[in-house]
PDB file of N, CA and C in Angstrom:
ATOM      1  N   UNK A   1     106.094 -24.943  14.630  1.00  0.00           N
ATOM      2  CA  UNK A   1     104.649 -25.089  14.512  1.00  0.00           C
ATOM      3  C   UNK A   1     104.217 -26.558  14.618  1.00  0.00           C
ATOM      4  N   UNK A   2     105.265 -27.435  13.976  1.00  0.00           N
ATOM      5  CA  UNK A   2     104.914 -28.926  14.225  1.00  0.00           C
ATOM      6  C   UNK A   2     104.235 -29.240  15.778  1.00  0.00           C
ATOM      7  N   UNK A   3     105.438 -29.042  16.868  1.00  0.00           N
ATOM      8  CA  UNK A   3     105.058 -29.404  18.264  1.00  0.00           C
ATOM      9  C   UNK A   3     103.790 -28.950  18.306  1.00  0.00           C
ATOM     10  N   UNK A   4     102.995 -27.556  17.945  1.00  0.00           N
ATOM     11  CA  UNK A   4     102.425 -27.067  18.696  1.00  0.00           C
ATOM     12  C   UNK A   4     100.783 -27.542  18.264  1.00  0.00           C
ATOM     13  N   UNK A   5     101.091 -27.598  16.490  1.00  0.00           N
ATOM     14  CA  UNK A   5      99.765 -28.456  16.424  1.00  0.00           C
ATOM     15  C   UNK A   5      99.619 -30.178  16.906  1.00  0.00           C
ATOM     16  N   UNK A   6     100.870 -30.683  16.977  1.00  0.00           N
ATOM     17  CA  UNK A   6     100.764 -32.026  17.755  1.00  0.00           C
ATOM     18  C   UNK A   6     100.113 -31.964  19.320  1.00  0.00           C
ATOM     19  N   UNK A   7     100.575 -30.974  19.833  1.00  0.00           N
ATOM     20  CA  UNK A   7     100.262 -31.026  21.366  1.00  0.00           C
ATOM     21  C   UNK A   7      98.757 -30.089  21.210  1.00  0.00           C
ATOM     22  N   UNK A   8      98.161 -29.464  20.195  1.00  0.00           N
ATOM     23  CA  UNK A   8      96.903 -28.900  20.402  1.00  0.00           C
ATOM     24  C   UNK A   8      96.053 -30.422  20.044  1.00  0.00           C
ATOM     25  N   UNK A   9      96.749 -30.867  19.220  1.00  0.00           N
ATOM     26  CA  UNK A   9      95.899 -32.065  18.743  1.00  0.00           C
ATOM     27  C   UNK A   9      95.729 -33.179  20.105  1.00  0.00           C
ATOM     28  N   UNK A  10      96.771 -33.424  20.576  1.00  0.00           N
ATOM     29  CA  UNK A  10      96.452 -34.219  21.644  1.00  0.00           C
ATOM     30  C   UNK A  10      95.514 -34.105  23.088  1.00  0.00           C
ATOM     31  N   UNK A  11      95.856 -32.212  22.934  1.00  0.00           N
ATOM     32  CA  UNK A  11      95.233 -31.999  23.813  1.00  0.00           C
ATOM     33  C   UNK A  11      93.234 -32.301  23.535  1.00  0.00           C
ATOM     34  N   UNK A  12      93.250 -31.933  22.750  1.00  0.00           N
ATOM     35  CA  UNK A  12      91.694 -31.674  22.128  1.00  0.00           C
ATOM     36  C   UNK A  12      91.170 -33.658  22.205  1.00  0.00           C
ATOM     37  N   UNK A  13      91.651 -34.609  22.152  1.00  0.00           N
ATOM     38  CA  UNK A  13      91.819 -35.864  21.766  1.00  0.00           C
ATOM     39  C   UNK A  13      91.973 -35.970  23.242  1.00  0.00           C
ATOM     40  N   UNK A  14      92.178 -35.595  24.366  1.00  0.00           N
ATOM     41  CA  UNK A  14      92.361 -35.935  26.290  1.00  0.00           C
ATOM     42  C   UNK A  14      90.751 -34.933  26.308  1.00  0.00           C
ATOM     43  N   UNK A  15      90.324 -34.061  25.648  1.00  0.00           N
ATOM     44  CA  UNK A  15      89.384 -33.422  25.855  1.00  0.00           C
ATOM     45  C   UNK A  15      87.837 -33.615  25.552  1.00  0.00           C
ATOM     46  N   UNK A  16      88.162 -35.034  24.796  1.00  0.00           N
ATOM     47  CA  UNK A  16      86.832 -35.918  23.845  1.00  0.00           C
ATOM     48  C   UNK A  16      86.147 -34.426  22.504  1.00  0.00           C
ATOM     49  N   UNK A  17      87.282 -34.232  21.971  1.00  0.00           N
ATOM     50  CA  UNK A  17      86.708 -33.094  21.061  1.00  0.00           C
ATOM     51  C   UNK A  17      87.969 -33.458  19.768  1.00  0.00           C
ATOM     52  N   UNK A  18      87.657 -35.021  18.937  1.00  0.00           N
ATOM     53  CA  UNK A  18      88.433 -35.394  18.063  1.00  0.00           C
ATOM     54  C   UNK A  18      88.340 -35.057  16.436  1.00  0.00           C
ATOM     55  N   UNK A  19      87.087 -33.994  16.661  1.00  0.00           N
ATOM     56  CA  UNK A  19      87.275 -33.606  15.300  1.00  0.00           C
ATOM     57  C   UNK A  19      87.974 -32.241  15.395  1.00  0.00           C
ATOM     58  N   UNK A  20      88.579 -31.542  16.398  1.00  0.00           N
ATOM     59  CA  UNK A  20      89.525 -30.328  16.198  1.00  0.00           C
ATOM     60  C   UNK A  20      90.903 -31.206  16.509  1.00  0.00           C
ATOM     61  N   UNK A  21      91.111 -32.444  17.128  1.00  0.00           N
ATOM     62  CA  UNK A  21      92.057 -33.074  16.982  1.00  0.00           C
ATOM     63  C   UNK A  21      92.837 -33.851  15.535  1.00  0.00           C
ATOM     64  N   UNK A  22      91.224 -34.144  14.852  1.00  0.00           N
ATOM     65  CA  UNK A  22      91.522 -34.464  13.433  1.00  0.00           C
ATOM     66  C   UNK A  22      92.247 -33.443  12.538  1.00  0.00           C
ATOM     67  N   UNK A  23      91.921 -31.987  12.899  1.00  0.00           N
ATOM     68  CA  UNK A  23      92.041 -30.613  12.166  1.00  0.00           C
ATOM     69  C   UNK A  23      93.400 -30.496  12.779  1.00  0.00           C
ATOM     70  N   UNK A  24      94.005 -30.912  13.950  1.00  0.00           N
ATOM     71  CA  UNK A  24      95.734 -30.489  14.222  1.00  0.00           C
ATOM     72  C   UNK A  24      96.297 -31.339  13.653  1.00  0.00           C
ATOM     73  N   UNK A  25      96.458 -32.322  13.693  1.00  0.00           N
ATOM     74  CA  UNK A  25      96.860 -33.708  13.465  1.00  0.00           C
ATOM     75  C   UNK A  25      97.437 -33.693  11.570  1.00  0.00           C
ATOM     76  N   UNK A  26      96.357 -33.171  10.936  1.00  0.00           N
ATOM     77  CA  UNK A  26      96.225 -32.950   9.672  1.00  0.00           C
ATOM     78  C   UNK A  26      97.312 -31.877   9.385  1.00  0.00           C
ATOM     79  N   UNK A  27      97.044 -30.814  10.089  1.00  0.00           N
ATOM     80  CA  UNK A  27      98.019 -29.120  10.044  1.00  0.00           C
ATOM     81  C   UNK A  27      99.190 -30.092  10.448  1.00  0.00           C
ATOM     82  N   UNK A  28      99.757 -30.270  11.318  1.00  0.00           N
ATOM     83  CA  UNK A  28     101.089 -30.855  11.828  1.00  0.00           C
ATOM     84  C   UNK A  28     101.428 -31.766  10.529  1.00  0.00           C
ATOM     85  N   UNK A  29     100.884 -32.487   9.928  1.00  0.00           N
ATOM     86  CA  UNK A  29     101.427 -33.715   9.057  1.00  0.00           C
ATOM     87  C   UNK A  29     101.929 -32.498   7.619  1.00  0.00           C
ATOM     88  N   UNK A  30     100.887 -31.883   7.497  1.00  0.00           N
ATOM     89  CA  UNK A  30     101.069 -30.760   6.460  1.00  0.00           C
ATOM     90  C   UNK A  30     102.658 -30.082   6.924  1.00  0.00           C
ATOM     91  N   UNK A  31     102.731 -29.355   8.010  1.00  0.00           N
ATOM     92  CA  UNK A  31     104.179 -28.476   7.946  1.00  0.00           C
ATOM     93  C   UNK A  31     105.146 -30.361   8.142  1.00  0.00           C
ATOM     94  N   UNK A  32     105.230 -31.130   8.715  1.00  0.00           N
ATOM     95  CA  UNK A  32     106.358 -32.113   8.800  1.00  0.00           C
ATOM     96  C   UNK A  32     106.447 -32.438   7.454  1.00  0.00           C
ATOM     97  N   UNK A  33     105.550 -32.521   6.500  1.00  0.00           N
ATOM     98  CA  UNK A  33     105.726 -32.618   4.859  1.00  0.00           C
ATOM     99  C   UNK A  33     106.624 -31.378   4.285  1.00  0.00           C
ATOM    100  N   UNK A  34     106.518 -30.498   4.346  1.00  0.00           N
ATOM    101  CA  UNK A  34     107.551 -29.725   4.166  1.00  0.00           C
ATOM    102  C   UNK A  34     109.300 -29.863   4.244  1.00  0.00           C
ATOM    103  N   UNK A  35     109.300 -30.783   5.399  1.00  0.00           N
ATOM    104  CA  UNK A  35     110.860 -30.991   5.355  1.00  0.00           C
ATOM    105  C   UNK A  35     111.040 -32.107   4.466  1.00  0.00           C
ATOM    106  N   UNK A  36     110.394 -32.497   3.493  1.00  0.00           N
ATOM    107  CA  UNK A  36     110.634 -33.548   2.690  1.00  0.00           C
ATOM    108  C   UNK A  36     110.001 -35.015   3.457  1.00  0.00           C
ATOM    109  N   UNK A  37     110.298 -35.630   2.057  1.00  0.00           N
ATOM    110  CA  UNK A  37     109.723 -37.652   2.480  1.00  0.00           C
ATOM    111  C   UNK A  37     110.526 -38.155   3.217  1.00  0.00           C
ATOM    112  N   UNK A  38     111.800 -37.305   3.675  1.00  0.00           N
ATOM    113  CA  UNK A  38     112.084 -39.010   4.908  1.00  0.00           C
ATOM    114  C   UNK A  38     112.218 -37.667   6.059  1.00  0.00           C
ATOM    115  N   UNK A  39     111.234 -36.818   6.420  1.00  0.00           N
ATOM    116  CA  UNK A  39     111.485 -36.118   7.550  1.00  0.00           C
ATOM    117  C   UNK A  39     110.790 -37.262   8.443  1.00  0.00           C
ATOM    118  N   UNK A  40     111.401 -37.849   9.492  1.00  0.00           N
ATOM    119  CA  UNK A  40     110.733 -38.673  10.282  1.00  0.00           C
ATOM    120  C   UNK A  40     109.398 -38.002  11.102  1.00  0.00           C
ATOM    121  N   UNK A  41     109.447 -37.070  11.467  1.00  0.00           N
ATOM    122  CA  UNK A  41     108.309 -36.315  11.742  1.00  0.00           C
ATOM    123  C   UNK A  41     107.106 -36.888  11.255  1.00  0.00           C
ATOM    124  N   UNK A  42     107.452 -36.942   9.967  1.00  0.00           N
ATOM    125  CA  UNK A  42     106.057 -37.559   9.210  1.00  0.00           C
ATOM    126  C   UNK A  42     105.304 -38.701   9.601  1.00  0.00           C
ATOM    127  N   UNK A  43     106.269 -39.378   9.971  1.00  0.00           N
ATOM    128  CA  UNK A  43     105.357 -41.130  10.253  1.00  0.00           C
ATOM    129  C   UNK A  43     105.208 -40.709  12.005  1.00  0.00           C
ATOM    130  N   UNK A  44     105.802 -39.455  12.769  1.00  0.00           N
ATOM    131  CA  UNK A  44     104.456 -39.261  13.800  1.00  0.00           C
ATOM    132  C   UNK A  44     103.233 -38.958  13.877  1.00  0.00           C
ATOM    133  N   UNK A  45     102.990 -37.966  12.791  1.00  0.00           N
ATOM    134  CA  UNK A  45     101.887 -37.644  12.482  1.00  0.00           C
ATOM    135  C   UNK A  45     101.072 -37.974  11.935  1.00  0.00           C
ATOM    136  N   UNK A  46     101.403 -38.830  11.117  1.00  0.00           N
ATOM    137  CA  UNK A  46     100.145 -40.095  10.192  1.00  0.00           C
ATOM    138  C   UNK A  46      99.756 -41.038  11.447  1.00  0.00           C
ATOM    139  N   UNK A  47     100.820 -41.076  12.441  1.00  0.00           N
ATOM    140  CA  UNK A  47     100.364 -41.842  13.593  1.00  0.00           C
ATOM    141  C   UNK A  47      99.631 -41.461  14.402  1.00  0.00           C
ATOM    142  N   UNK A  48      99.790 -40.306  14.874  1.00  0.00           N
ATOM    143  CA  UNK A  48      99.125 -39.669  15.552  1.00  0.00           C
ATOM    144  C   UNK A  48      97.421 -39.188  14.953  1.00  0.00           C
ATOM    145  N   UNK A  49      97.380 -39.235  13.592  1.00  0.00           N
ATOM    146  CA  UNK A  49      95.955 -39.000  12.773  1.00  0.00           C
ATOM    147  C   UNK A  49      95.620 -39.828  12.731  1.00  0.00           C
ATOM    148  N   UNK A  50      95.901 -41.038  12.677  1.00  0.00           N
ATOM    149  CA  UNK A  50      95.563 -42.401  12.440  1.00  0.00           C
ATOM    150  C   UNK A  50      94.788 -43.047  14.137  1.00  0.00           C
ATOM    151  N   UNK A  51      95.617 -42.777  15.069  1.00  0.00           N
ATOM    152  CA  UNK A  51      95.126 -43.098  16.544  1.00  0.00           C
ATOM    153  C   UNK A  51      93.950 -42.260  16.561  1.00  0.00           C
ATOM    154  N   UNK A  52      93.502 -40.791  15.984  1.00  0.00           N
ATOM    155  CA  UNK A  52      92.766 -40.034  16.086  1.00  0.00           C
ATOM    156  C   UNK A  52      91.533 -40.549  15.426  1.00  0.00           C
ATOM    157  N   UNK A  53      91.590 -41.365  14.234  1.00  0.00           N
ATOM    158  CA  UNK A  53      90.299 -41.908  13.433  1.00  0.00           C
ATOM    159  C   UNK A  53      90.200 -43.234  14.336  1.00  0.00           C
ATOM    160  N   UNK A  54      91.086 -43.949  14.884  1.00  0.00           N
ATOM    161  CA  UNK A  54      91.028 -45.186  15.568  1.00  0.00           C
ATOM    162  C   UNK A  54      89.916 -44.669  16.172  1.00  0.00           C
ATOM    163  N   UNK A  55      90.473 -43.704  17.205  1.00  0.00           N
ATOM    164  CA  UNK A  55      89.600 -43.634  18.592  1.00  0.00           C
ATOM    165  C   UNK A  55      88.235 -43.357  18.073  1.00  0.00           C
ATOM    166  N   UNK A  56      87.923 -42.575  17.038  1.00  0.00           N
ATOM    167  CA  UNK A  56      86.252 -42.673  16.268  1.00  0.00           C
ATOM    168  C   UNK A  56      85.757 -43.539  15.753  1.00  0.00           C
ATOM    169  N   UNK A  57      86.247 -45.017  15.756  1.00  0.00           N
ATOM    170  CA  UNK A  57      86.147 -46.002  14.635  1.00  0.00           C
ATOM    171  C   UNK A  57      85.801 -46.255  13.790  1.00  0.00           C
ATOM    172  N   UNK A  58      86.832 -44.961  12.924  1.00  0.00           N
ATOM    173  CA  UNK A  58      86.948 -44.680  11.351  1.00  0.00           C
ATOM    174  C   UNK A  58      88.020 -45.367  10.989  1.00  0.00           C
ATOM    175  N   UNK A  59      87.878 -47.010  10.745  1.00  0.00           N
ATOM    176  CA  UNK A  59      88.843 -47.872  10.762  1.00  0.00           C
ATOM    177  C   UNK A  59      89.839 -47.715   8.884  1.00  0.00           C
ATOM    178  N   UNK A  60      88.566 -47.344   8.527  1.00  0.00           N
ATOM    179  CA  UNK A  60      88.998 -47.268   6.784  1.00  0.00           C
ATOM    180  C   UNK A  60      90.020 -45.960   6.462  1.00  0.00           C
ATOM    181  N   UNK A  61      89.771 -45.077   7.307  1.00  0.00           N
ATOM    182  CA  UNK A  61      90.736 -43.284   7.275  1.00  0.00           C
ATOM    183  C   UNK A  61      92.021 -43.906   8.157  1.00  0.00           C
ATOM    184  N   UNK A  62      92.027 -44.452   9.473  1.00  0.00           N
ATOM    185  CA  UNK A  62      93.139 -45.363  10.208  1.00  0.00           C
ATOM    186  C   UNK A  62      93.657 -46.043   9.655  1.00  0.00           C
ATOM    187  N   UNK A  63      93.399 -46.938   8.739  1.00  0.00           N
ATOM    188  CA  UNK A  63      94.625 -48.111   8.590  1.00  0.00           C
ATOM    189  C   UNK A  63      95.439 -47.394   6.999  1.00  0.00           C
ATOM    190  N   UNK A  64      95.078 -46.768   5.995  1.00  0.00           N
ATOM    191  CA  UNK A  64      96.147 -45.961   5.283  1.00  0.00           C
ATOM    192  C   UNK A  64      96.983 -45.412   6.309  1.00  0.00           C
ATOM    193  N   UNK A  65      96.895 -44.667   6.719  1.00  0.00           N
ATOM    194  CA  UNK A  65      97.634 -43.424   7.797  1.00  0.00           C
ATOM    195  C   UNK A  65      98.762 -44.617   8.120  1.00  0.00           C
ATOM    196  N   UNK A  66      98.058 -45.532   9.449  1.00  0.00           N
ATOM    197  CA  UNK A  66      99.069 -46.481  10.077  1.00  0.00           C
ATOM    198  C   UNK A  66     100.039 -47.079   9.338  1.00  0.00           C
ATOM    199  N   UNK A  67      99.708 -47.452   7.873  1.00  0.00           N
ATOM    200  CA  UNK A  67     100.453 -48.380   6.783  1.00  0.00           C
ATOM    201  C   UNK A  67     101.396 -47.695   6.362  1.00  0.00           C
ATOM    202  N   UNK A  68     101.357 -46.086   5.973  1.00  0.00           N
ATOM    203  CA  UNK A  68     102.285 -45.401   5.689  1.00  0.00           C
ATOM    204  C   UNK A  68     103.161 -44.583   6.535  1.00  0.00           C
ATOM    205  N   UNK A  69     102.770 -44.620   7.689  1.00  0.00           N
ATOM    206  CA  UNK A  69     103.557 -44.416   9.031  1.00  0.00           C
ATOM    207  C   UNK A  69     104.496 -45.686   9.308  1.00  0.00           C
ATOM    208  N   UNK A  70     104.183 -46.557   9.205  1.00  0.00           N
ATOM    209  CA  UNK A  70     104.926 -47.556   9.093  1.00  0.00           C
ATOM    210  C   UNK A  70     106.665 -47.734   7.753  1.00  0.00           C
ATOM    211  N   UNK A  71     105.319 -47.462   6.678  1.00  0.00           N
ATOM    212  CA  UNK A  71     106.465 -47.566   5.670  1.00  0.00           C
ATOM    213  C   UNK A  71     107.686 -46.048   5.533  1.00  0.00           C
ATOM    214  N   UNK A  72     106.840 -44.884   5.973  1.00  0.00           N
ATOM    215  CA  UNK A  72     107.841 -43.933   6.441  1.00  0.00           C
ATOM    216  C   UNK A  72     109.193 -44.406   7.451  1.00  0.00           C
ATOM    217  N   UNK A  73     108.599 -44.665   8.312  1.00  0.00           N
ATOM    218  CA  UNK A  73     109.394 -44.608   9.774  1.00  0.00           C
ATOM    219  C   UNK A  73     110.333 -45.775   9.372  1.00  0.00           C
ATOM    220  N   UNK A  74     109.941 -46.969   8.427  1.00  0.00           N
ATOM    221  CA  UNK A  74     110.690 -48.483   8.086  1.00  0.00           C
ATOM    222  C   UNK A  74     111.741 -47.323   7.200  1.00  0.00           C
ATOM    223  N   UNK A  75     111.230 -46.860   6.380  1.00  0.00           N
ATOM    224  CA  UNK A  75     112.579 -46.268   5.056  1.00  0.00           C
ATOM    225  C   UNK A  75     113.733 -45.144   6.111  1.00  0.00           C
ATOM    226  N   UNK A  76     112.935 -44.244   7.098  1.00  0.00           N
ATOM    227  CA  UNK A  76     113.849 -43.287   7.715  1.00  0.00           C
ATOM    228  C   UNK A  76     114.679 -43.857   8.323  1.00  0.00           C
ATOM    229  N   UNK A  77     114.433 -44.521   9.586  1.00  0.00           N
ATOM    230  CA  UNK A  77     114.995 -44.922  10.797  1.00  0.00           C
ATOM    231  C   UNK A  77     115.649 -46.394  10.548  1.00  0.00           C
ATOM    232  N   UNK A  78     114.732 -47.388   9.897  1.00  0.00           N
ATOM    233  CA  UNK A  78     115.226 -48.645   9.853  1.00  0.00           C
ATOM    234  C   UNK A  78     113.923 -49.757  10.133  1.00  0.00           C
ATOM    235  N   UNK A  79     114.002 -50.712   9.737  1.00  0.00           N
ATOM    236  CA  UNK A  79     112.316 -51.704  10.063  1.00  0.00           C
ATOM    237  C   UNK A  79     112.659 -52.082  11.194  1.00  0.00           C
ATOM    238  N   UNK A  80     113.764 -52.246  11.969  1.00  0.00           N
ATOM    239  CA  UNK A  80     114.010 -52.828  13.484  1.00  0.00           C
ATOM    240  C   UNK A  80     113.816 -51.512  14.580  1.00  0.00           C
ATOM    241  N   UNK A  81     113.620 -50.402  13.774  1.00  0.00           N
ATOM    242  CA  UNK A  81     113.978 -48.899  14.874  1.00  0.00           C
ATOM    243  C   UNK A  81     112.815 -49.252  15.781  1.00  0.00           C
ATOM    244  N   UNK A  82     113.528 -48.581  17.304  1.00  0.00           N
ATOM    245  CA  UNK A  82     111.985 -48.665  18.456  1.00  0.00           C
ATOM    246  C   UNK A  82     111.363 -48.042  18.212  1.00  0.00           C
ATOM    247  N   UNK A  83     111.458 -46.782  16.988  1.00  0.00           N
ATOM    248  CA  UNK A  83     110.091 -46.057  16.621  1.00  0.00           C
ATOM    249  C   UNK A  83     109.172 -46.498  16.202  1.00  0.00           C
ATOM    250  N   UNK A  84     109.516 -48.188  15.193  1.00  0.00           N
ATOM    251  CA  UNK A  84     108.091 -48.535  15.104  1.00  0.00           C
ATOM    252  C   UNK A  84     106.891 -49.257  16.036  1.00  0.00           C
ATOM    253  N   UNK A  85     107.708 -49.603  17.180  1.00  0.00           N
ATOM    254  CA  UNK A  85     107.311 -49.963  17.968  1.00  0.00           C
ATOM    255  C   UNK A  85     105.819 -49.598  18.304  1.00  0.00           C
ATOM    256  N   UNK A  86     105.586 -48.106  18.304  1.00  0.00           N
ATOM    257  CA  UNK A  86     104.290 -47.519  18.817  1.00  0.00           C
ATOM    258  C   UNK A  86     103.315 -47.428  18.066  1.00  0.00           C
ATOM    259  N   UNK A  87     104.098 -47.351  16.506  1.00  0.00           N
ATOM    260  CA  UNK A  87     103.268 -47.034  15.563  1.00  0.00           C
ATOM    261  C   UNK A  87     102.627 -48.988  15.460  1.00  0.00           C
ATOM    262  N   UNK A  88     103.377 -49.921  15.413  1.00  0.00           N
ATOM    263  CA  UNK A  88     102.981 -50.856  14.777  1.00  0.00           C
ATOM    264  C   UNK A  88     101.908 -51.455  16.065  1.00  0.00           C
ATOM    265  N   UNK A  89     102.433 -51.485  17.515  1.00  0.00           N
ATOM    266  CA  UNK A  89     101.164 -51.674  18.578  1.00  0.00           C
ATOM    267  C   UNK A  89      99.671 -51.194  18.174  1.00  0.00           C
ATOM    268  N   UNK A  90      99.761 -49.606  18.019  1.00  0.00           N
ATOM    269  CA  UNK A  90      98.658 -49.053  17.959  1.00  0.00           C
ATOM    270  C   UNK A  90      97.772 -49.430  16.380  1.00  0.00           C
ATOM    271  N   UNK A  91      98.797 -49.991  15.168  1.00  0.00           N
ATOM    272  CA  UNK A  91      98.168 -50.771  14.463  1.00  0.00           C
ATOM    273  C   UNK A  91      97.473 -51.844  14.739  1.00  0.00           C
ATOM    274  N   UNK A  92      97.766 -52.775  15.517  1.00  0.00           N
ATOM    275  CA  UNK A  92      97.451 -54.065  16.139  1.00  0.00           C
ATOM    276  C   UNK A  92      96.023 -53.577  16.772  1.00  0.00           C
ATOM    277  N   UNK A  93      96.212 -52.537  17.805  1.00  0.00           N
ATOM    278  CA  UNK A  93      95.212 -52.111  18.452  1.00  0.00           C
ATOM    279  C   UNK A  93      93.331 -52.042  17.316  1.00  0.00           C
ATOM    280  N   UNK A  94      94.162 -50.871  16.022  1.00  0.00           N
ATOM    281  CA  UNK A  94      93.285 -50.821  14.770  1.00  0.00           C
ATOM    282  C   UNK A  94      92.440 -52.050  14.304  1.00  0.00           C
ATOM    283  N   UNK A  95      93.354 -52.447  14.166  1.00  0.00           N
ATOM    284  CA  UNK A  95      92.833 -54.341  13.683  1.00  0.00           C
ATOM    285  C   UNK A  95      92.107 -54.878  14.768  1.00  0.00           C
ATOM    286  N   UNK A  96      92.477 -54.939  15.826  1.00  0.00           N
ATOM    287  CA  UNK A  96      91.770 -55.804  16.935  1.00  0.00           C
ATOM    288  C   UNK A  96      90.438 -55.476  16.904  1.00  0.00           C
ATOM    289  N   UNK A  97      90.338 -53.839  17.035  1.00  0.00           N
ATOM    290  CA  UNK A  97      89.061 -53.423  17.030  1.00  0.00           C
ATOM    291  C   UNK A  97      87.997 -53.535  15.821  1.00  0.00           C
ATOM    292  N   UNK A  98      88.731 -53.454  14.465  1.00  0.00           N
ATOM    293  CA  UNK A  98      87.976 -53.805  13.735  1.00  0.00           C
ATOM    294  C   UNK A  98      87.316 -55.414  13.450  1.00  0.00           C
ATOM    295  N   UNK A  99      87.880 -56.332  14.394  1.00  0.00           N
ATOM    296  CA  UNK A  99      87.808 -57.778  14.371  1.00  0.00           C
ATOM    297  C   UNK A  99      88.465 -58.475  12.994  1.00  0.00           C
ATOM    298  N   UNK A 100      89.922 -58.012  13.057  1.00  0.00           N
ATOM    299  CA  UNK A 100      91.149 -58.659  12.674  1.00  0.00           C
ATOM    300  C   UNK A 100      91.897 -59.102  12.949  1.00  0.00           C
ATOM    301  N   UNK A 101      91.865 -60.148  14.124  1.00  0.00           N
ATOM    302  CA  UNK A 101      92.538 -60.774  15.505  1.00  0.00           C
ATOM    303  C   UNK A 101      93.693 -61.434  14.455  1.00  0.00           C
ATOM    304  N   UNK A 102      93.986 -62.177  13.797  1.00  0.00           N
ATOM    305  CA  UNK A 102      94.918 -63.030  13.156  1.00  0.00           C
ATOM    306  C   UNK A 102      95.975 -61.230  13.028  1.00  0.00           C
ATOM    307  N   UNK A 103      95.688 -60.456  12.341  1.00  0.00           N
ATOM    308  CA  UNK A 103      96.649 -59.689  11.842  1.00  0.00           C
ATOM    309  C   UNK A 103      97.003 -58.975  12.816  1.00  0.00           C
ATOM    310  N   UNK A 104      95.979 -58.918  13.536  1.00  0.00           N
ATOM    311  CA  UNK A 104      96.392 -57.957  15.184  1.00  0.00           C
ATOM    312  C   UNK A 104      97.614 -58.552  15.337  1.00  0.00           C
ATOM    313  N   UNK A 105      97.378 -59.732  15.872  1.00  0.00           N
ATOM    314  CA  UNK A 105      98.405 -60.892  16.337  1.00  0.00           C
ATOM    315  C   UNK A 105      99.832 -60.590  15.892  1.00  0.00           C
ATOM    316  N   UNK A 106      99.855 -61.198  14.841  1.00  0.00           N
ATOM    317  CA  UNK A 106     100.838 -60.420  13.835  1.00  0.00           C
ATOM    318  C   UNK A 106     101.527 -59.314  13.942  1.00  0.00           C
ATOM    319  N   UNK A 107     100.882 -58.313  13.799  1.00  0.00           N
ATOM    320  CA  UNK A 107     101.557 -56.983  14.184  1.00  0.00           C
ATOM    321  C   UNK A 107     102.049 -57.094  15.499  1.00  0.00           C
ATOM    322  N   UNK A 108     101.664 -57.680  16.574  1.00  0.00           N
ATOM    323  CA  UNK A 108     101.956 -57.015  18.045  1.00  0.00           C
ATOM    324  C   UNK A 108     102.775 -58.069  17.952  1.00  0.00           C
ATOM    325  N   UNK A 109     103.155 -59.054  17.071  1.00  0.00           N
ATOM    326  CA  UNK A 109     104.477 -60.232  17.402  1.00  0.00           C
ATOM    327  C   UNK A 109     105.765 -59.285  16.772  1.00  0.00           C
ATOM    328  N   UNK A 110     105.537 -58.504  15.524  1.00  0.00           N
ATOM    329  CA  UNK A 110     106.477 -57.753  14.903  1.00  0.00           C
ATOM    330  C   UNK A 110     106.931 -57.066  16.166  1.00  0.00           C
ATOM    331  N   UNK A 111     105.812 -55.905  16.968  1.00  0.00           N
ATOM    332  CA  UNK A 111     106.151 -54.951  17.609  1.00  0.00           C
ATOM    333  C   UNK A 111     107.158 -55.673  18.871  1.00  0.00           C
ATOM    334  N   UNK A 112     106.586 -56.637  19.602  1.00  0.00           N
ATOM    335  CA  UNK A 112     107.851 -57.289  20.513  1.00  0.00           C
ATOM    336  C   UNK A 112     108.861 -57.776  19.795  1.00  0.00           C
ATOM    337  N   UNK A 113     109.148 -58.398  18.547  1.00  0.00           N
ATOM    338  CA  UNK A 113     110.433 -59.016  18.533  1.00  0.00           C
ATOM    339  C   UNK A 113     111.343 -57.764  18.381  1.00  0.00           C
ATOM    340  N   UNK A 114     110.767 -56.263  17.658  1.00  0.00           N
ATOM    341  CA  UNK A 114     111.729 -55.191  17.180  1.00  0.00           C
ATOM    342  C   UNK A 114     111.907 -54.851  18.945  1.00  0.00           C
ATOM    343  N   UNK A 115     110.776 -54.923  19.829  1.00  0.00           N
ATOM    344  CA  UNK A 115     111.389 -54.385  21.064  1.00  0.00           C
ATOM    345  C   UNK A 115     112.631 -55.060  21.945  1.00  0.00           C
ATOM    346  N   UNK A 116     112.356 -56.813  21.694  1.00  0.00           N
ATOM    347  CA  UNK A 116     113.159 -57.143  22.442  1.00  0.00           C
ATOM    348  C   UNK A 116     114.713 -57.149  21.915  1.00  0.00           C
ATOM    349  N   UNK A 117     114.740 -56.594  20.792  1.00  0.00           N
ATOM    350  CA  UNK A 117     116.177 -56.379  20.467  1.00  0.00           C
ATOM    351  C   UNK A 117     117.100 -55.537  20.628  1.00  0.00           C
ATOM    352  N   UNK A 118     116.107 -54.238  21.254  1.00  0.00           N
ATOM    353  CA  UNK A 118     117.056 -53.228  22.025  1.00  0.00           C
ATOM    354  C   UNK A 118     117.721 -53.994  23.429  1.00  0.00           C
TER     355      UNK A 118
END
C-alpha cells in the first residue's frame, strides 16, 4: 500500500491537485510508520509531504517534515548516505524560497560534499 499511495500522491502533485496529494503523502507516511522508527521508508515520505507543502508555500508544515526526514534517514542509513542527498537539496530548495539564502547555502554545501563522496 506504501508504493501505491506514494505514486497516487505524486501523481495528483504532476496533476496541480496538492491537496489529494497532501491526503496520500500523509496515508503512505501512516502505513511506513507501521514498520517501526528506523523503517527508512519513513524519511521518504516526510519528504515527499514536505515537497508537497513546499510546492504550496506552506513553509511552516515543510520544514518539520524535511528536519525529521533528515534526522530519520541520518539514524537509518548513515549522515553521509546518498539518500540524504534529495532530501537535504529539496530542503535548501524550502529555505531559498522562504528567503533563507545563508541556510539554503548551507544545506546544498552538505548535499554536494555527501554526493561527492560516492
Amino acid at each position: 500500500m506504501w508504493e501505491r499511495y506514494n505514486t497516487l500522491g505524486q501523481q495528483a502533485m504532476s496533476q496541480g491537485k496538492p491537496v489529494d496529494a497532501e491526503a496520500q503523502f500523509k496515508l503512505a507516511l501512516q502505513e511506513a510508520e507501521k514498520g517501526g522508527a528506523n523503517d527508512p521508508r519513513i524519511a521518504t515520505s516526510l519528504n515527499n509531504l514536505a515537497n508537497c507543502y513546499r510546492q504550496q508555500g506552506k513553509y511552516e508544515l515543510a520544514e518539520p517534515n524535511y528536519k525529521r526526514a533528515i534526522e530519520v534517514c541520518s539514524r537509518v542509513k548513515g549522515p553521509l548516505s546518498p539518500e540524504m542527498v534529495p532530501i537535504l537539496e529539496n530542503y535548501a530548495k524550502m529555505l531559498r524560497a522562504a528567503g533563507r539564502e545563508a541556510e539554503a547555502q548551507k544545506t546544498e554545501a552538505k548535499a554536494r560534499a555527501i554526493f561527492a563522496k560516492r
